[in-house]
PDB file of N, CA and C in Angstrom:
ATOM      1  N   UNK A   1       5.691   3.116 -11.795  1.00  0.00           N
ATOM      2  CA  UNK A   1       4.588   2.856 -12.709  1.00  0.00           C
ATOM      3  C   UNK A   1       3.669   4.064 -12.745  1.00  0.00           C
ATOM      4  N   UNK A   2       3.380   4.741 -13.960  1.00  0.00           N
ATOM      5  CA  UNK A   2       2.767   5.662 -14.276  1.00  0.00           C
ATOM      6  C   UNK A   2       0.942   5.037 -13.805  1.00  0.00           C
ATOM      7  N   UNK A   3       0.098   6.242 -13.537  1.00  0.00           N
ATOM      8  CA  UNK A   3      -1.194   6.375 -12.880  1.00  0.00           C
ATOM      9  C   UNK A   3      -2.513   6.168 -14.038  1.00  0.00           C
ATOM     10  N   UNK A   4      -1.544   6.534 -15.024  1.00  0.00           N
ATOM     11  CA  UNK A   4      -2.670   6.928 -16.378  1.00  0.00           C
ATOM     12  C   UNK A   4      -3.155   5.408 -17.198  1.00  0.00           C
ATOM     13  N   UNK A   5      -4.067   5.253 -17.651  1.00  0.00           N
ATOM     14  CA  UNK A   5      -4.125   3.393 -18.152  1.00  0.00           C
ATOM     15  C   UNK A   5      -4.649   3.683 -19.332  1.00  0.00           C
ATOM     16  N   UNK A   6      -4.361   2.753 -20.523  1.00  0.00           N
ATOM     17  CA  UNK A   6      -5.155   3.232 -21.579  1.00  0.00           C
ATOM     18  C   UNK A   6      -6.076   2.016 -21.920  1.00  0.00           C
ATOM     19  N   UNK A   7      -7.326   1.949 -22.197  1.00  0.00           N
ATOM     20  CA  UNK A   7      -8.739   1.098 -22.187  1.00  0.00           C
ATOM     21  C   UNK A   7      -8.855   0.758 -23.545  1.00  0.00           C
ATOM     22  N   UNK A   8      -8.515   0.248 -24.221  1.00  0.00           N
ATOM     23  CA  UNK A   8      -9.271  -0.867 -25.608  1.00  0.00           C
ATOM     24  C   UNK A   8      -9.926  -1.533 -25.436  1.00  0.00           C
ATOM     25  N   UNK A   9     -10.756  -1.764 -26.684  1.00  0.00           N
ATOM     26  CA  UNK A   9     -11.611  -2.617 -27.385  1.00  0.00           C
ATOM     27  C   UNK A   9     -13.107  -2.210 -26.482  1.00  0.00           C
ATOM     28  N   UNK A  10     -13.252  -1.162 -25.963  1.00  0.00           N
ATOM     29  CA  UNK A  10     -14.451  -0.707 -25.548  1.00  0.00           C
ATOM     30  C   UNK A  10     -15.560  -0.857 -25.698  1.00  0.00           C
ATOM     31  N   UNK A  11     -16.472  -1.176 -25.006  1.00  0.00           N
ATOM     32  CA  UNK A  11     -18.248  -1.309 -26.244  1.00  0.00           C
ATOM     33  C   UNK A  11     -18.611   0.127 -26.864  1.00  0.00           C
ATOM     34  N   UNK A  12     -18.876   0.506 -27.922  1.00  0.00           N
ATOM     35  CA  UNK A  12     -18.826   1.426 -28.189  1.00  0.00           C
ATOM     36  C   UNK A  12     -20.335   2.275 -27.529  1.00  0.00           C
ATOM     37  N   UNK A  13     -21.356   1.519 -26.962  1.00  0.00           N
ATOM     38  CA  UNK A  13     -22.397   1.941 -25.803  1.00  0.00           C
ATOM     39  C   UNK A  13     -21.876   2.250 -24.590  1.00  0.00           C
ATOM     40  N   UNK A  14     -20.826   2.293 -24.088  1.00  0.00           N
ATOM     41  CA  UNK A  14     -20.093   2.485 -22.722  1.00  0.00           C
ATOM     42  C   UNK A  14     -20.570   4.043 -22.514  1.00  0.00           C
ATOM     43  N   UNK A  15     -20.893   4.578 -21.548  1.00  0.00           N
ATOM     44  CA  UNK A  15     -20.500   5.664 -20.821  1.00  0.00           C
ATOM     45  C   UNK A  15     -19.777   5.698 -19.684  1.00  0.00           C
ATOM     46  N   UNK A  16     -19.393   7.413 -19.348  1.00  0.00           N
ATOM     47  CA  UNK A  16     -18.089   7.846 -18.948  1.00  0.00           C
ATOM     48  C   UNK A  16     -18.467   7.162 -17.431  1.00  0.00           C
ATOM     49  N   UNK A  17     -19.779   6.814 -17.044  1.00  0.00           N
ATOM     50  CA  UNK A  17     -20.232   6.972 -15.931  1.00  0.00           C
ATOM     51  C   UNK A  17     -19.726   5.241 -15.223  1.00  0.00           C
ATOM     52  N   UNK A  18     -20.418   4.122 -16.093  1.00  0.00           N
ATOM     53  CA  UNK A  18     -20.253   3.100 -16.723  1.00  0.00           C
ATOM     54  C   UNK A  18     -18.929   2.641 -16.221  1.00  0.00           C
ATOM     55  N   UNK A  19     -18.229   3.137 -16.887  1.00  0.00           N
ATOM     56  CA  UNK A  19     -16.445   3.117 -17.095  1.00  0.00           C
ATOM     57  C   UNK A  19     -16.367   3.386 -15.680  1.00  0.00           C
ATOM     58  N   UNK A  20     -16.379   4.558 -15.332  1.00  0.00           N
ATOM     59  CA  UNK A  20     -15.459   4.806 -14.388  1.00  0.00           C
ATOM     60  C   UNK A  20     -16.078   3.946 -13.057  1.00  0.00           C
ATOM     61  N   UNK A  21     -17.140   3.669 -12.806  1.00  0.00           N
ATOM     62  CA  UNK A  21     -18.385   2.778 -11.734  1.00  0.00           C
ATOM     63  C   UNK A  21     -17.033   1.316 -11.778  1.00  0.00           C
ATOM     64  N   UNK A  22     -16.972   1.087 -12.532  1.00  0.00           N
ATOM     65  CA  UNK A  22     -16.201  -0.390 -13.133  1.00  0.00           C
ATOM     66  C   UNK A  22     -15.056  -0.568 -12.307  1.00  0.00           C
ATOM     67  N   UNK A  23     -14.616   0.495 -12.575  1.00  0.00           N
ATOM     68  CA  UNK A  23     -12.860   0.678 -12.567  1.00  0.00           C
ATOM     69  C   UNK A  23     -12.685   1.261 -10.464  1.00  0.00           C
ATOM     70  N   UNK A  24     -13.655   1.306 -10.466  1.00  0.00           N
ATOM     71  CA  UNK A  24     -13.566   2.590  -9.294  1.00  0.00           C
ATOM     72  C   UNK A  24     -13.609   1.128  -8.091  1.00  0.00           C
ATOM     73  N   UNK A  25     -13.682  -0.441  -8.579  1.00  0.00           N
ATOM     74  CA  UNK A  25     -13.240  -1.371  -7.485  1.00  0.00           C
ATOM     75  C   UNK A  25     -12.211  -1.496  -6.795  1.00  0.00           C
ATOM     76  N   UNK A  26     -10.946  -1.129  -7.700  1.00  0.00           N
ATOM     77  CA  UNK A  26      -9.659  -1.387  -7.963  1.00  0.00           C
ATOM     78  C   UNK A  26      -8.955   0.527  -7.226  1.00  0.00           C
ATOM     79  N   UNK A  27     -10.003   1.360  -7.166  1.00  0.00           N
ATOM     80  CA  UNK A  27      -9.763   2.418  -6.377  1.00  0.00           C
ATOM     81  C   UNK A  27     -10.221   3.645  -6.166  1.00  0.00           C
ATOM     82  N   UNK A  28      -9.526   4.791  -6.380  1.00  0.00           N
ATOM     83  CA  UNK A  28      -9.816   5.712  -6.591  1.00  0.00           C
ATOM     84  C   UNK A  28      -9.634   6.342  -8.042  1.00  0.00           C
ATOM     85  N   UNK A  29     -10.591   6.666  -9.018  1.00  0.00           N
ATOM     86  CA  UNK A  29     -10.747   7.028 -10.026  1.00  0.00           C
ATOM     87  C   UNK A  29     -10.635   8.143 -10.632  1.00  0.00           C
ATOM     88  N   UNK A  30      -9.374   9.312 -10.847  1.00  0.00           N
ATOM     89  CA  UNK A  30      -9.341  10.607 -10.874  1.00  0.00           C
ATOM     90  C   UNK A  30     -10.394  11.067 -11.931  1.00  0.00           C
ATOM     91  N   UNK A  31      -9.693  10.391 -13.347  1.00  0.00           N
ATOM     92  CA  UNK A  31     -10.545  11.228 -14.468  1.00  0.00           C
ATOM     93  C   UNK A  31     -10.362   9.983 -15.600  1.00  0.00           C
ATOM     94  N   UNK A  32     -11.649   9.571 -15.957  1.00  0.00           N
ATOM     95  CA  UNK A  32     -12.155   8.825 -17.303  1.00  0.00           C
ATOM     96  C   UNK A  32     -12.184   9.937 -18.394  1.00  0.00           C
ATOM     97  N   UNK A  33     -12.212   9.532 -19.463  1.00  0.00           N
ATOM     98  CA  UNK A  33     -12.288   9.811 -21.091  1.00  0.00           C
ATOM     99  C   UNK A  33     -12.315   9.111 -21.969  1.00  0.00           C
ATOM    100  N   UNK A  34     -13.405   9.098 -22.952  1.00  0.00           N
ATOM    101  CA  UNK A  34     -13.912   8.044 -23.869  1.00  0.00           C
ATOM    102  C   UNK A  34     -13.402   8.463 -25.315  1.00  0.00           C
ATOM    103  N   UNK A  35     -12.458   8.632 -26.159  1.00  0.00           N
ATOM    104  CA  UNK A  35     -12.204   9.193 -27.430  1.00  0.00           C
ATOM    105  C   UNK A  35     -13.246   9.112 -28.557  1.00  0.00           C
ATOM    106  N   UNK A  36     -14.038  10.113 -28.639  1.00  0.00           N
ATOM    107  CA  UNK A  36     -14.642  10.122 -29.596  1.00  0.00           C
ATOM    108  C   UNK A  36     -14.408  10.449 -31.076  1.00  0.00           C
ATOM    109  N   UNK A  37     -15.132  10.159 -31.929  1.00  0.00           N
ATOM    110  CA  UNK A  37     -15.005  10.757 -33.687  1.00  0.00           C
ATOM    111  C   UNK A  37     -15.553  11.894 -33.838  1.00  0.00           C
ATOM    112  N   UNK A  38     -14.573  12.705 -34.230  1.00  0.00           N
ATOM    113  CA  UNK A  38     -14.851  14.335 -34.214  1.00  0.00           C
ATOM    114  C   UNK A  38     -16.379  14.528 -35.100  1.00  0.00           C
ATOM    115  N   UNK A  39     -16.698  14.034 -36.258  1.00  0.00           N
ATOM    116  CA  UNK A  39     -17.369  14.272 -37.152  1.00  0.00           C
ATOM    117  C   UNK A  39     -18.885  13.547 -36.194  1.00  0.00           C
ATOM    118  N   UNK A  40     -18.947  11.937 -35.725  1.00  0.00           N
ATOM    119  CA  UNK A  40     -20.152  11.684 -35.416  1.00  0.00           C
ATOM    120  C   UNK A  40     -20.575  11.844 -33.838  1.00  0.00           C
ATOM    121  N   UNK A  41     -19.299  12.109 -33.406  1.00  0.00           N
ATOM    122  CA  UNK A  41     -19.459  12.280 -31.807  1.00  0.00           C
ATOM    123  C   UNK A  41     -19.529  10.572 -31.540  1.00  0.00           C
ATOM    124  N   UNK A  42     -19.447   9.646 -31.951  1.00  0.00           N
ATOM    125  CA  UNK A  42     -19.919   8.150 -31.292  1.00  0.00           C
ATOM    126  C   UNK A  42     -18.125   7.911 -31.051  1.00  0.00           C
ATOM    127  N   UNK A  43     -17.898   6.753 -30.121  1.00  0.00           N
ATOM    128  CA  UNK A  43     -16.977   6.567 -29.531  1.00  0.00           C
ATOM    129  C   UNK A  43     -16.159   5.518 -30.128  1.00  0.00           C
ATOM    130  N   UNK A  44     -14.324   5.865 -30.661  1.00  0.00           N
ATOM    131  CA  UNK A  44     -13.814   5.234 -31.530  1.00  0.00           C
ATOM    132  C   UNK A  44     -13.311   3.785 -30.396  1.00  0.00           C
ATOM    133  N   UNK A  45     -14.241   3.791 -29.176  1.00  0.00           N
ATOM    134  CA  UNK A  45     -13.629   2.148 -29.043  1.00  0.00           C
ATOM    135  C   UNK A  45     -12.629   2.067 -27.947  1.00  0.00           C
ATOM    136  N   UNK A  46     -12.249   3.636 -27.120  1.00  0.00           N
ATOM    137  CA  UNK A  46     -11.553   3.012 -26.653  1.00  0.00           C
ATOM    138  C   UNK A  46     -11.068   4.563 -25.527  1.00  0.00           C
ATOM    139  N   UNK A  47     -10.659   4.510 -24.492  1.00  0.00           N
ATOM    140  CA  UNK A  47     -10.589   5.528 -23.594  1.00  0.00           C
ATOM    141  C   UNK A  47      -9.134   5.810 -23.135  1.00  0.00           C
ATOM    142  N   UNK A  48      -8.992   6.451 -21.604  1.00  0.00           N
ATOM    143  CA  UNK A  48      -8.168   6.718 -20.891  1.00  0.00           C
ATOM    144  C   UNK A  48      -8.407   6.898 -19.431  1.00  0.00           C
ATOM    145  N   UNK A  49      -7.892   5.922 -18.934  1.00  0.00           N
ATOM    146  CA  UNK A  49      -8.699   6.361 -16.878  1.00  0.00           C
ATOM    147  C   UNK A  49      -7.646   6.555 -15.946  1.00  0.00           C
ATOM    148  N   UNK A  50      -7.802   7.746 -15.180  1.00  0.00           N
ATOM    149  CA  UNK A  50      -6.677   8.126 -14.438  1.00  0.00           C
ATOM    150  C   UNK A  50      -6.999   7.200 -13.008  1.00  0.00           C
ATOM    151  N   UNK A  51      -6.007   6.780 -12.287  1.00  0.00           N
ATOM    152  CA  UNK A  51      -6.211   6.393 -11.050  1.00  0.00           C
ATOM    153  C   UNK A  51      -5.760   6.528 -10.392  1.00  0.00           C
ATOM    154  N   UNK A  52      -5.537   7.175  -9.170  1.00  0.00           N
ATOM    155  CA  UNK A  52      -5.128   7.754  -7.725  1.00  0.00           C
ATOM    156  C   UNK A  52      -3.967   7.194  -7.592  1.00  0.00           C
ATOM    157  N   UNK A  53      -3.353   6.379  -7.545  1.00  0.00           N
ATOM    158  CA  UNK A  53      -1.781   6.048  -7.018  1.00  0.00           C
ATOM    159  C   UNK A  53      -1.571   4.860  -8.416  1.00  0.00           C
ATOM    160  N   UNK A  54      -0.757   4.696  -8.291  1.00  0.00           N
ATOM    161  CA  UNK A  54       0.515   3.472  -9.371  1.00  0.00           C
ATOM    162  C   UNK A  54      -0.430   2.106  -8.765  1.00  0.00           C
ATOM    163  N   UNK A  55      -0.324   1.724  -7.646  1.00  0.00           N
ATOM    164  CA  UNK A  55      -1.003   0.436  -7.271  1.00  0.00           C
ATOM    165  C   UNK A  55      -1.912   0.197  -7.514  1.00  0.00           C
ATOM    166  N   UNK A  56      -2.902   1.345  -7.722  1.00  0.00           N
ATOM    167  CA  UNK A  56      -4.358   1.121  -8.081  1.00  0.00           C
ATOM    168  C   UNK A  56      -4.373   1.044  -9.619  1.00  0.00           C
ATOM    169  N   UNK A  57      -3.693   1.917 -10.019  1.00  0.00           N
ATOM    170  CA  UNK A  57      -3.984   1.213 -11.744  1.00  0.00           C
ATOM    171  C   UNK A  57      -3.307   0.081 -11.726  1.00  0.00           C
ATOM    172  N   UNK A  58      -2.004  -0.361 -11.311  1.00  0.00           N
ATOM    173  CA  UNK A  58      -1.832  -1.934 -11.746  1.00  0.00           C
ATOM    174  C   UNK A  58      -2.364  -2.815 -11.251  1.00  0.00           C
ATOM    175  N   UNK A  59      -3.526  -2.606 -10.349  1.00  0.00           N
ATOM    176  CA  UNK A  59      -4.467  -3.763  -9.814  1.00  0.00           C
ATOM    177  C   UNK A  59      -5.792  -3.748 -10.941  1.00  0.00           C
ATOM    178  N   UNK A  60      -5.724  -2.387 -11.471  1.00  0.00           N
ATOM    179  CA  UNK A  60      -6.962  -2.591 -12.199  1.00  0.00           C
ATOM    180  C   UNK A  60      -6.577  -3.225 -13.503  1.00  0.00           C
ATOM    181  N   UNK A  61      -4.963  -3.327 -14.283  1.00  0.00           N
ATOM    182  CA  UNK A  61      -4.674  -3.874 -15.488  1.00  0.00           C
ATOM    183  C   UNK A  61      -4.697  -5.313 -15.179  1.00  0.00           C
ATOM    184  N   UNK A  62      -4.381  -5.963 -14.151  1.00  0.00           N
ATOM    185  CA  UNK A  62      -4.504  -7.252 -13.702  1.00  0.00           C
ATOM    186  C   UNK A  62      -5.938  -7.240 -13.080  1.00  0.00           C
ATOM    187  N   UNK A  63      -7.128  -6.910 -12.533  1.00  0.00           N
ATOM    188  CA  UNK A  63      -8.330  -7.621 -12.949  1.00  0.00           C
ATOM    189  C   UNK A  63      -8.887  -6.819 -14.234  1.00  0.00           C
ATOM    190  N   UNK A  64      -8.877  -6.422 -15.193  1.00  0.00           N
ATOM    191  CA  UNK A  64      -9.266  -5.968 -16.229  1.00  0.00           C
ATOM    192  C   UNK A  64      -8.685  -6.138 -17.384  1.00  0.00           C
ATOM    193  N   UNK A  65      -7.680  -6.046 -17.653  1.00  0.00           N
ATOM    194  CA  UNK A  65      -6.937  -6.738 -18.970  1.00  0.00           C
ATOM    195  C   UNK A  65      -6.805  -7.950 -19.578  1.00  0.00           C
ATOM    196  N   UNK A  66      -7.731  -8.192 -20.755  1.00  0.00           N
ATOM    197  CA  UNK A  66      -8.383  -9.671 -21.463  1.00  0.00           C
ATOM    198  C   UNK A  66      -9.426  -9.981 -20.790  1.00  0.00           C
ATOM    199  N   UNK A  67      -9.808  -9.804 -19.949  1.00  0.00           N
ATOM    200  CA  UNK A  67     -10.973 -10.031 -19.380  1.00  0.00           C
ATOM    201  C   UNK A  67     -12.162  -9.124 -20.179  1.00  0.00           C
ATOM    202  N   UNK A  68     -13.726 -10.389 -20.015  1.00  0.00           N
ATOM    203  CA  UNK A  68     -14.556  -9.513 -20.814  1.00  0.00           C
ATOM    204  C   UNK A  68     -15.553  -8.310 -19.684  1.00  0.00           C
ATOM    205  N   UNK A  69     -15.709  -7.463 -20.750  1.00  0.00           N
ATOM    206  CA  UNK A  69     -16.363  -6.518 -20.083  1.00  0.00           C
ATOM    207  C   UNK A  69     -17.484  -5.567 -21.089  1.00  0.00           C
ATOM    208  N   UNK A  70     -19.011  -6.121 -20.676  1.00  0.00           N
ATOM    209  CA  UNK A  70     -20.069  -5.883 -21.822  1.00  0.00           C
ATOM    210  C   UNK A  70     -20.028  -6.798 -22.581  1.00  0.00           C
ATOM    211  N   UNK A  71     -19.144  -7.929 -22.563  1.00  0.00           N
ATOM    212  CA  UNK A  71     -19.130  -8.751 -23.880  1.00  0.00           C
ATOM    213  C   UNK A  71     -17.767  -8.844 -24.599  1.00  0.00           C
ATOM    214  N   UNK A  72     -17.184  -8.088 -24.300  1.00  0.00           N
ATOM    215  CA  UNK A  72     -15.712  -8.038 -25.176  1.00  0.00           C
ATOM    216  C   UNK A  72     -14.895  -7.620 -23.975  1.00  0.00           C
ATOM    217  N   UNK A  73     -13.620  -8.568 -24.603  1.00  0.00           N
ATOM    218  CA  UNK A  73     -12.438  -8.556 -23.590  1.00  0.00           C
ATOM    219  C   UNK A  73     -11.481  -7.347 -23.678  1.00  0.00           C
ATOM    220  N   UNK A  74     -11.172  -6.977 -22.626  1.00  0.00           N
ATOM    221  CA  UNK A  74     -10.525  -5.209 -22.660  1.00  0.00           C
ATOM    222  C   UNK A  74      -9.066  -5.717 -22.561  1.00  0.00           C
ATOM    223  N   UNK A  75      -7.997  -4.286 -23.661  1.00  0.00           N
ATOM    224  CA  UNK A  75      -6.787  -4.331 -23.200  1.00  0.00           C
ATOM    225  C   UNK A  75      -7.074  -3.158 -21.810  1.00  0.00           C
ATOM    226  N   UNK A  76      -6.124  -3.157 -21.729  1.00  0.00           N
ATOM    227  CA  UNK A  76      -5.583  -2.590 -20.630  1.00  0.00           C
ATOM    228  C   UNK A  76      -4.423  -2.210 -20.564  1.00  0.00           C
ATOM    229  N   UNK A  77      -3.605  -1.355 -20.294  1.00  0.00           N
ATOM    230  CA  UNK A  77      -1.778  -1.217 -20.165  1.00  0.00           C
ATOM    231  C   UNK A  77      -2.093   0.242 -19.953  1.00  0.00           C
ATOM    232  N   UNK A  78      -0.154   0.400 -19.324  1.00  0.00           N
ATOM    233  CA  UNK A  78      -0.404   2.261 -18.724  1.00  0.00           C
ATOM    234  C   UNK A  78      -0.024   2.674 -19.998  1.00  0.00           C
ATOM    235  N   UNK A  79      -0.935   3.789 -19.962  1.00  0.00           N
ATOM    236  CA  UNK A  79      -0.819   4.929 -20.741  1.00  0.00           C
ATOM    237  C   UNK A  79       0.738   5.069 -21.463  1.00  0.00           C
ATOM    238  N   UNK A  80       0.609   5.143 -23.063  1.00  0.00           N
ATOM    239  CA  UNK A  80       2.014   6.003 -23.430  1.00  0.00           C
ATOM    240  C   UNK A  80       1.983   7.028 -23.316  1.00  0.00           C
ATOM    241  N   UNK A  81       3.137   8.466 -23.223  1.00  0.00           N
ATOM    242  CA  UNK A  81       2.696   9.807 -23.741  1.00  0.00           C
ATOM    243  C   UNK A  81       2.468  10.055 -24.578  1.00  0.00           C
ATOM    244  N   UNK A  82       1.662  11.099 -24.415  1.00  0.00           N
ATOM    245  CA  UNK A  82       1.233  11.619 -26.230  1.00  0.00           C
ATOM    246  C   UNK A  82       2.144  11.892 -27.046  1.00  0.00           C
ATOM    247  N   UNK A  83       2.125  11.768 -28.466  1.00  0.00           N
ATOM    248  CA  UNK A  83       3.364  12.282 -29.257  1.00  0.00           C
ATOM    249  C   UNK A  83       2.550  13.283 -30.106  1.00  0.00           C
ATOM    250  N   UNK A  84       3.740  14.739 -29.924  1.00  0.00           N
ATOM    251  CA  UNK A  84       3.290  15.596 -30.939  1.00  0.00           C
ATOM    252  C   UNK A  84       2.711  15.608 -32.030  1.00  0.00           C
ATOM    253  N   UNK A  85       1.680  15.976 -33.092  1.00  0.00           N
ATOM    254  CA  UNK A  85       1.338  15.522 -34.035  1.00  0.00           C
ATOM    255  C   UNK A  85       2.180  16.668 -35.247  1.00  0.00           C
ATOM    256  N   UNK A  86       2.801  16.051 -36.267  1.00  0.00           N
ATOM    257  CA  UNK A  86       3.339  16.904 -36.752  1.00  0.00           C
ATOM    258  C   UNK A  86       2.462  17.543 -38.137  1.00  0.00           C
ATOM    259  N   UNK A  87       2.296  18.703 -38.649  1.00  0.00           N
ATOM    260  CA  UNK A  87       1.344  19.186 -39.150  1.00  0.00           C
ATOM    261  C   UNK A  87       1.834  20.448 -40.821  1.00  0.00           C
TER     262      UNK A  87
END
């Protein structure tokens, strides 16, 4: 099981700080990222959080996934890879 998790349905008030405070029960927290909109800088909703070993992110998709958080219930699942963007 890959380390990387990907975060939906985000509050779009979340910070990186926020996020990662949250997540950091379930372990050790390498690196958060919030995807923002290039044009307004405000946050399209939804992130990426790295976590120290495989066990620790799948403890955090099982207490965090559908569950609410701020008010709205988060997906959760590991990370896909990125796919090239073709141009």
């Amino acid at each position: 099981m890959g380390n990387k998790l990907y975060v939906g349905n985000l509050p779009y008030t979340i910070t990186l700080e926020s996020l990662s405070d949250a997540f950091s029960v379930c372990g050790t927290v390498e690196s958060v990222k919030i995807i923002t909109d290039r044009e307004t800088g405000r946050s399209r909703g939804f992130g990426f959080i790295e976590m120290a070993s495989g066990d620790q992110a799948q403890e955090a998709i099982e207490k965090f996934n559908g569950n609410d958080f701020n008010g709205r219930p988060l997906t959760v699942n590991v990370a896909k890879p990125q796919t090239p963007k073709h141009r």
